[in-house]
Protein backbone atom coordinates (compact mmCIF):
# COMPACT_ATOMS: atom_id res chain seq x y z
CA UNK A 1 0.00 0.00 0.00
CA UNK A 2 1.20 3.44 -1.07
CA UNK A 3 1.24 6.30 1.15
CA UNK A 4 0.72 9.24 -0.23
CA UNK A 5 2.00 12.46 0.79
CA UNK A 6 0.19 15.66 0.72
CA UNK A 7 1.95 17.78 -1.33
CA UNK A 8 1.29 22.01 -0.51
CA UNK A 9 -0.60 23.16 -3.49
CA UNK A 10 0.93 26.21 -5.15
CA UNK A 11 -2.66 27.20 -7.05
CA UNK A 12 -3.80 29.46 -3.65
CA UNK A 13 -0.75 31.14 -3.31
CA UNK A 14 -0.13 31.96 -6.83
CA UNK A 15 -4.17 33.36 -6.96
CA UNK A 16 -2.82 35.60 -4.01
CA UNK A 17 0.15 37.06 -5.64
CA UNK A 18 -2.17 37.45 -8.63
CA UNK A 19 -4.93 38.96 -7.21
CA UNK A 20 -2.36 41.32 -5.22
CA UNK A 21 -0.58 42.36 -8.67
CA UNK A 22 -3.81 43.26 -9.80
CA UNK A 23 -4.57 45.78 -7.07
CA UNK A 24 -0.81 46.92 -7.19
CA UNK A 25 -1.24 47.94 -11.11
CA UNK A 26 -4.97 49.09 -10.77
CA UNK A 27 -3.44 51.71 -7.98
CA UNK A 28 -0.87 52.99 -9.95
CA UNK A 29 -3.32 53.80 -12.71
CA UNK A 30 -5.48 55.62 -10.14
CA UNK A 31 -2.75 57.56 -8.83
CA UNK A 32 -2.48 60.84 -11.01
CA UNK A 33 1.39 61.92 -11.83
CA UNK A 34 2.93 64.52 -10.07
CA UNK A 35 2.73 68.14 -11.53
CA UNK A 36 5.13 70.77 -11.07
CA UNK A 37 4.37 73.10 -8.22
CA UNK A 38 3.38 76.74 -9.22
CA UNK A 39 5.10 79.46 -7.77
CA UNK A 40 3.12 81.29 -4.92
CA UNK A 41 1.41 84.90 -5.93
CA UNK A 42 1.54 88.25 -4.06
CA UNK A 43 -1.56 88.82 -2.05
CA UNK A 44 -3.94 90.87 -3.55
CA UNK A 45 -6.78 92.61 -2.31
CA UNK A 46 -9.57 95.29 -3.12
CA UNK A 47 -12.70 96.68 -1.31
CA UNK A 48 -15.45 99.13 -2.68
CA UNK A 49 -18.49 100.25 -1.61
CA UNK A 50 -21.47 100.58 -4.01
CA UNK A 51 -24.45 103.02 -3.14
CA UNK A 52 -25.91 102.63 -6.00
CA UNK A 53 -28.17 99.20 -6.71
CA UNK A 54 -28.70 100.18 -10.78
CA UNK A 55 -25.61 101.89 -11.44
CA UNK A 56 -25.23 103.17 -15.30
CA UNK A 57 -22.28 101.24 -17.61
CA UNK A 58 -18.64 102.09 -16.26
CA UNK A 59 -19.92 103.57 -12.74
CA UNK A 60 -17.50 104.76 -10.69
CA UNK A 61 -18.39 104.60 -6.87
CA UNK A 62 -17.05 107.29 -4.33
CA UNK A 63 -13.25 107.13 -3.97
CA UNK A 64 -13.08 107.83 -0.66
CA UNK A 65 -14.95 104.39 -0.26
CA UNK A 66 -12.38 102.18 -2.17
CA UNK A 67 -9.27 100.98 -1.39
CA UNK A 68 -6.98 98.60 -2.24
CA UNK A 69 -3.33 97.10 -2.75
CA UNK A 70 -2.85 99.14 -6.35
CA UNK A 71 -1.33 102.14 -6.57
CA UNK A 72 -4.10 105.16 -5.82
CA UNK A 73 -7.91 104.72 -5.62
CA UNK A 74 -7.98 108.59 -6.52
CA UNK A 75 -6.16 108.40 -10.28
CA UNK A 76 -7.19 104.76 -10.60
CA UNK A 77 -10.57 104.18 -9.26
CA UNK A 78 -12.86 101.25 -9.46
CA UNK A 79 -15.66 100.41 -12.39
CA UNK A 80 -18.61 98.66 -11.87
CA UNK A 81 -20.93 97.21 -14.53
CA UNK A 82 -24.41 95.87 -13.53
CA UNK A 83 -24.64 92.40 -15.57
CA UNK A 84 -28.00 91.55 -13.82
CA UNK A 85 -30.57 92.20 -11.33
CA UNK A 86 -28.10 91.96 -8.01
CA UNK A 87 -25.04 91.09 -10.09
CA UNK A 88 -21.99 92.77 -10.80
CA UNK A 89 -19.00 92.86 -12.81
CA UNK A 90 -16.23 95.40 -10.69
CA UNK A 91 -12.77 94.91 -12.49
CA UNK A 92 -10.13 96.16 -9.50
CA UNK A 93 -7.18 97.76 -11.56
């Protein structure tokens, strides 16, 4: 009578590595590529006040009521456009 000996299948393990190959290359893909890094930019910043809730096309409000980090509110003031019933268009220089 033979005994036979219970040789460790390799079929499970090699269904592991498989399956864990497949995860491997399906995160790669999900991963997006690196991108350069953009360079930081100067803070920036603007406030006017607008008294007037239908201002006419290139409205200028009061310049004593604007500021901002350009130059001079006075020689270069702010324009507002109305482009809608409560909106506004207001380009800082």
């Amino acid at each position: 009578m033979h005994a036979r000996t219970a040789a460790p299948s390799r079929r499970p393990a090699r269904a592991v590595l498989l399956v864990f190959a497949m995860l491997a290359a399906l995160l790669a893909a999900a991963v997006p590529a690196a991108t350069p890094a953009h360079a930081a930019v100067p803070d920036r910043w603007g406030f006017a006040y607008l008294d007037n809730a239908t201002p006419p096309p290139g409205y200028v409000p009061d310049p004593s009521r604007q500021w901002g980090s350009w130059t001079s509110p006075s020689t270069n003031p702010v324009k507002v456009d109305q482009i809608g019933l409560g909106s506004y268009v207001v380009p800082f220089p």
